[in-house]
Protein backbone atom coordinates (compact mmCIF):
# COMPACT_ATOMS: atom_id res chain seq x y z
CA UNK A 1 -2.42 51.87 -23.49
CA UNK A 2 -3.24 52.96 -27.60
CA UNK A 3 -3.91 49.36 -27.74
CA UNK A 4 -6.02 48.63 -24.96
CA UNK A 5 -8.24 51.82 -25.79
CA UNK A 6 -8.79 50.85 -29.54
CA UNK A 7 -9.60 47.36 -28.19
CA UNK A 8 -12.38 48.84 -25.63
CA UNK A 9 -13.60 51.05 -28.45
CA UNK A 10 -13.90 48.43 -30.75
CA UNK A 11 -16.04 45.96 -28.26
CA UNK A 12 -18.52 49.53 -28.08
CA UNK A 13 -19.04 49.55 -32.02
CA UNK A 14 -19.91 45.99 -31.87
CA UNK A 15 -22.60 46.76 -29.32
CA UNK A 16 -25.40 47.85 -31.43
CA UNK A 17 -27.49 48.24 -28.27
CA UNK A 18 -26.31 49.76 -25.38
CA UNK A 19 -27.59 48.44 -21.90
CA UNK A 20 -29.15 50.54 -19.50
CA UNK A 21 -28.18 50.77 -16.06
CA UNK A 22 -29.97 47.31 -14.68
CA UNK A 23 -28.10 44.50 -17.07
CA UNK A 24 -27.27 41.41 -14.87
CA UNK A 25 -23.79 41.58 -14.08
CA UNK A 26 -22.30 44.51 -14.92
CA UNK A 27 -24.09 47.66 -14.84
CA UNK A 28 -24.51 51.53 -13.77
CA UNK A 29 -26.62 51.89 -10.70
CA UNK A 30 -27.82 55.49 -12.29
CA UNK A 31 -30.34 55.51 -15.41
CA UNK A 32 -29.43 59.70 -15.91
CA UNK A 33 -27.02 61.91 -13.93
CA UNK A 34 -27.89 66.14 -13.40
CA UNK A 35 -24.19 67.93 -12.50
CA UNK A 36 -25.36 71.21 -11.31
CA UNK A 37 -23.08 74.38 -11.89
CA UNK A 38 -21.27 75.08 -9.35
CA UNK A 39 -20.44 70.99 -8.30
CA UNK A 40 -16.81 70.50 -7.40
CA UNK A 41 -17.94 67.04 -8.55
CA UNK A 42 -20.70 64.47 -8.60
CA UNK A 43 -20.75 61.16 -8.15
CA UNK A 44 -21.89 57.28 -9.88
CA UNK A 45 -21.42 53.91 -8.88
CA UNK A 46 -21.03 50.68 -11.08
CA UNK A 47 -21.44 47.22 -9.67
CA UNK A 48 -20.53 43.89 -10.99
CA UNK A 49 -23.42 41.79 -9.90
CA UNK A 50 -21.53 38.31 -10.64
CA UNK A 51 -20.15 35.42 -7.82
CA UNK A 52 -16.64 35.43 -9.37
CA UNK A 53 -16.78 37.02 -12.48
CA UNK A 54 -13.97 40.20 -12.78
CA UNK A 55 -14.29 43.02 -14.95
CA UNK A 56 -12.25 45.00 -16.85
CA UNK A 57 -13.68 48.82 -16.52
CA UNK A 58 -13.18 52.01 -18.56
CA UNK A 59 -14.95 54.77 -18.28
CA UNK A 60 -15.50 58.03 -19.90
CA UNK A 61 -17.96 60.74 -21.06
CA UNK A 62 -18.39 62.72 -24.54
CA UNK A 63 -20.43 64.63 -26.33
CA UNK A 64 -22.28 62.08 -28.13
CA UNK A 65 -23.38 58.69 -28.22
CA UNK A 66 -20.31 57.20 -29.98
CA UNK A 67 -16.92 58.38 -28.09
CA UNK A 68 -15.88 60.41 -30.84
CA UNK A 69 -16.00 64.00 -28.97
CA UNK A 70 -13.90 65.33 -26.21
CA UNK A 71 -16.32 67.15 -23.44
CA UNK A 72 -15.75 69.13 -20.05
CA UNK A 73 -16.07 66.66 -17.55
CA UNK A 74 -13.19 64.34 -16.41
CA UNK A 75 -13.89 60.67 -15.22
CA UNK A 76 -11.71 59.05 -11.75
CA UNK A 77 -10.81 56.53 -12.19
CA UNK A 78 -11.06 55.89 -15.72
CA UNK A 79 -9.63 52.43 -15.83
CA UNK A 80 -10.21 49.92 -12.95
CA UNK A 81 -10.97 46.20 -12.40
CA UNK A 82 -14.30 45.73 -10.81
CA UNK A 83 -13.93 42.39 -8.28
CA UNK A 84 -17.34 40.16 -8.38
CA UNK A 85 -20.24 41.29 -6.00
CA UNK A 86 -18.67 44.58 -5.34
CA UNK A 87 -19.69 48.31 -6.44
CA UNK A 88 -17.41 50.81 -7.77
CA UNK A 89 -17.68 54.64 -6.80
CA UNK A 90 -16.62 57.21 -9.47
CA UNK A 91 -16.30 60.43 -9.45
CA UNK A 92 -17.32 63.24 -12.29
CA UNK A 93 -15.66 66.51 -12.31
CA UNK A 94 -16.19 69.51 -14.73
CA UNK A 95 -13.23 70.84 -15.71
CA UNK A 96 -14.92 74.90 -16.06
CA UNK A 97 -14.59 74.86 -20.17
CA UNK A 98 -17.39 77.17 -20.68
CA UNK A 99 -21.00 75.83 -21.49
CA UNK A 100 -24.35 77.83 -22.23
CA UNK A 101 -25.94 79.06 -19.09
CA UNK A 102 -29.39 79.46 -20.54
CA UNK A 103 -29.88 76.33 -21.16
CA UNK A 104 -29.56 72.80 -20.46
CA UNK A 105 -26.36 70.62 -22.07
CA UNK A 106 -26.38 67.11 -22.66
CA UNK A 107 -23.60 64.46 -22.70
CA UNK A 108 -22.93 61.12 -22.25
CA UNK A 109 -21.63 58.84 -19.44
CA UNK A 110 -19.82 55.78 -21.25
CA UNK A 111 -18.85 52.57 -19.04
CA UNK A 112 -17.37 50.01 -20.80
CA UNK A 113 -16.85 46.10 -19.19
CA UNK A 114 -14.31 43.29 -20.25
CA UNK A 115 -14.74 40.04 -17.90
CA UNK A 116 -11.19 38.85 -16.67
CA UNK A 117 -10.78 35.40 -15.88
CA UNK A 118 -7.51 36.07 -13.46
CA UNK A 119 -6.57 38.66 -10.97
CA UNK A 120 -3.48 40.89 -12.21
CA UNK A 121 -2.43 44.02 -10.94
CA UNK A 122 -2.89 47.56 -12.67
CA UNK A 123 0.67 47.08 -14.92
CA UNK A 124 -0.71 43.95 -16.43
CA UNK A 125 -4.18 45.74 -17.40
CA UNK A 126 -3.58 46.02 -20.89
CA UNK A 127 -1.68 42.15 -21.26
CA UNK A 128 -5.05 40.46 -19.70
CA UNK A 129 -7.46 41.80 -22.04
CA UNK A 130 -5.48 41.37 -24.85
CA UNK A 131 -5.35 37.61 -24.06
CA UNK A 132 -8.47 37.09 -22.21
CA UNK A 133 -10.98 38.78 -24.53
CA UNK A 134 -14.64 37.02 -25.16
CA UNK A 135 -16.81 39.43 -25.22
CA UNK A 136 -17.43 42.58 -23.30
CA UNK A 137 -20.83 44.73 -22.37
CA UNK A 138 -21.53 48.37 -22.13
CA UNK A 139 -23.32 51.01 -20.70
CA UNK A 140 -24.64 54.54 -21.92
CA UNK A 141 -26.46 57.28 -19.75
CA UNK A 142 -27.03 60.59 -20.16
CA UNK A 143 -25.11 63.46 -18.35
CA UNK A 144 -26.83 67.05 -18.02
CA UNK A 145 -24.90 69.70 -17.07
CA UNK A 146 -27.78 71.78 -14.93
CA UNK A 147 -26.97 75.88 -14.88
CA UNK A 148 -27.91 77.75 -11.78
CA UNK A 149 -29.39 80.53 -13.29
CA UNK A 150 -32.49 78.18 -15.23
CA UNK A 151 -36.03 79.16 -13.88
CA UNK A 152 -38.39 76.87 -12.31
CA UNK A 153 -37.22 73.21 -12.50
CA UNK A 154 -37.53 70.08 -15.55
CA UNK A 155 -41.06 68.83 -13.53
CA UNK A 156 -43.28 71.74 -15.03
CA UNK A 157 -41.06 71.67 -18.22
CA UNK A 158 -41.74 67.95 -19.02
CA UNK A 159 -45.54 69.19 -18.31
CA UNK A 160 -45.64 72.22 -20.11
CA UNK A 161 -44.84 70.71 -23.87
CA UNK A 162 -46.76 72.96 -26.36
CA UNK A 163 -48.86 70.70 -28.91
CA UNK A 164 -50.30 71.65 -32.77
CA UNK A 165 -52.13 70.61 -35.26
CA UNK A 166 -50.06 70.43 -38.91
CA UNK A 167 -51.48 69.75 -42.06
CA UNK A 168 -49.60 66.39 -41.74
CA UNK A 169 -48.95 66.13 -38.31
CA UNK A 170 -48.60 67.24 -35.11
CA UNK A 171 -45.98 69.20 -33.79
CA UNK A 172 -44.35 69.14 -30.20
CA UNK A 173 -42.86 72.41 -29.01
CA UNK A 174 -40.51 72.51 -25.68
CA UNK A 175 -40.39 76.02 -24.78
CA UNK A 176 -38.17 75.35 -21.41
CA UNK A 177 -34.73 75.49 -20.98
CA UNK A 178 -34.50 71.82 -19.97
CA UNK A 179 -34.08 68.52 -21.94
CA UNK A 180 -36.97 66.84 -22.07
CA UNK A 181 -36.96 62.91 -22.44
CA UNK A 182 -40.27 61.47 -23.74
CA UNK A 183 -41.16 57.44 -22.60
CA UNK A 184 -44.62 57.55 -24.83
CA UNK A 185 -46.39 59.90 -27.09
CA UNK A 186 -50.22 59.41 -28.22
CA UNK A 187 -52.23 61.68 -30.15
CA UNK A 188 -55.67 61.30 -31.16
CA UNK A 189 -55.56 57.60 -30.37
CA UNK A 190 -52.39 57.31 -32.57
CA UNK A 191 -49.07 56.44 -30.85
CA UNK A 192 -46.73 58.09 -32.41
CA UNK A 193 -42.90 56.34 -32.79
CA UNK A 194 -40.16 57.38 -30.69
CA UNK A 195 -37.70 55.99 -33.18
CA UNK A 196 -35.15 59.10 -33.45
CA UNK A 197 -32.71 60.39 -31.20
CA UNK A 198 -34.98 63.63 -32.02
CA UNK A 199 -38.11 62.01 -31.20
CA UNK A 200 -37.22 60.36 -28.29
CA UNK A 201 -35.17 63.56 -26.52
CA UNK A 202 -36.70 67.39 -27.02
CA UNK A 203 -34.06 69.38 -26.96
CA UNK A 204 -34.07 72.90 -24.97
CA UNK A 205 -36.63 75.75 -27.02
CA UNK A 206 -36.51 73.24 -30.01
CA UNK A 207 -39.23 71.27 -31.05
CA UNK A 208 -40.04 67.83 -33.46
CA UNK A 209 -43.01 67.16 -35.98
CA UNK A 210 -44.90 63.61 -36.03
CA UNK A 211 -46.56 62.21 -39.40
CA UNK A 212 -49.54 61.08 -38.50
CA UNK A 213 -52.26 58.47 -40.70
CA UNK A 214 -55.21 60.53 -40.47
CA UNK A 215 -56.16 64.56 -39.74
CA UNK A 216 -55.96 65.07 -36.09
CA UNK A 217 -59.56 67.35 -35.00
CA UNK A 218 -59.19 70.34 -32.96
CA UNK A 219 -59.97 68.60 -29.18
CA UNK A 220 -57.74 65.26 -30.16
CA UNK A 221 -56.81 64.17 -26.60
CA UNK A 222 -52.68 63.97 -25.94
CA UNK A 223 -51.50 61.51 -23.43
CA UNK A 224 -47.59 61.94 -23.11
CA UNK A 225 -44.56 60.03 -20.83
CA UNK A 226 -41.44 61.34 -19.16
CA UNK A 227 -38.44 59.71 -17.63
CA UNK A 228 -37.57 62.35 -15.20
CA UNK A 229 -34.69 63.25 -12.92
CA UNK A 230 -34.95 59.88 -11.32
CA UNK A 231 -35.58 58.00 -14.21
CA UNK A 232 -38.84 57.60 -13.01
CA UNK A 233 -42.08 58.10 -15.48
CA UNK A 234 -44.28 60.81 -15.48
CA UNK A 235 -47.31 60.80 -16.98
CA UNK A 236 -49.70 63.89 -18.51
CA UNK A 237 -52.34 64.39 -20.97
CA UNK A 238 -54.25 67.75 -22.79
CA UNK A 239 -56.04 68.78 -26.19
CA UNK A 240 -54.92 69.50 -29.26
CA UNK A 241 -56.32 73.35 -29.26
């Protein structure tokens, strides 16, 4: 089992991109997942999209993007062959290691795929991949772990960013207790990159600072994107005061 987790960890690192939930093939049929407090668990589903194509499947969730940190939350299963045209359900459980209950936390949902060429049962797992290795896809999505006690909900909070002028800049303040994922930024007619893990996700009461190539005026119009709960868009705009 050592083995066949250092291989599956190994075909992640050579992923430099990780595919979102819609790949052809294999895939998560969830672009984010919210596990309240209080869940005895929720649940995801992976699907293998292929006419006869197998997979080899391992799941499993950590802390951050690149498997390295042991979290709360327990995957079932966590190894599995996925049969062509079929969908998988798992289940996510949260084992009660405390977490901060003002406050959103984020992890992520790994799902790892090996295509297997011949059916084998669950003792010969390990033997198959070994000697039936190609190549192998991924998946990443974020988990949040949702407290009870947070106010109001992450709609008004993706709405309610705080924007302001900087000598070189503009700064982007989330004063809400939720995570707040942006899909577009534009200031003043200048879209701003969403090239950082920082940039891209605003983390609970923190905030991030954009460069920008020339002074923005007092009245500089902000349009701004959301993925939200769904993974939907949302859309919003207001002026630089």
């Amino acid at each position: 089992m050592t083995r066949f987790i250092s291989l599956f960890s190994l075909v992640v690192t050579l992923l430099c991109t990780p595919l979102l939930g819609k790949a052809e093939g294999f895939g998560i049929n969830a672009t984010r997942l919210i596990y309240p407090e209080g869940a005895t668990s929720i649940s995801v589903a992976v699907r293998n999209t292929l006419s006869q194509q197998p997979y080899l499947v391992q799941v499993a969730i950590s802390g951050k993007q690149d498997m390295q940190t042991s979290t709360p939350f327990v995957v079932t299963p966590p190894l599995f062959r996925l049969e062509p045209n079929s969908v998988n359900q798992l289940r996510v459980a949260f084992t009660g290691t405390p977490l901060p209950g003002d406050r959103e936390s984020v992890f992520y949902f790994h799902a790892t795929a090996i295509p297997s060429s011949a059916k084998t049962d669950a003792s010969q797992l390990s033997k198959d991949v070994q000697a039936q290795v190609r190549f192998g896809v991924g998946s990443i999505i974020k988990l949040f772990y949702r407290p009870a006690s947070l106010s109001g909900s992450s709609a008004p909070a993706q709405k309610g960013l705080v924007f302001t002028r900087e000598a070189a800049g503009v700064k982007v303040s989330n004063p809400s207790p939720y995570f707040i994922n942006l899909a577009g930024l534009t200031v003043g007619g200048q879209k701003l990159a969403l090239d950082t893990p920082a940039a891209l996700m605003l983390a609970p009461f923190g905030s991030h600072t954009w460069s920008v190539k020339s002074p923005l005026a007092k009245g500089s119009q902000v349009q701004w994107r959301t993925i939200n709960d769904t993974g939907g868009i949302d859309a919003f705009n207001a002026v630089l005061p």
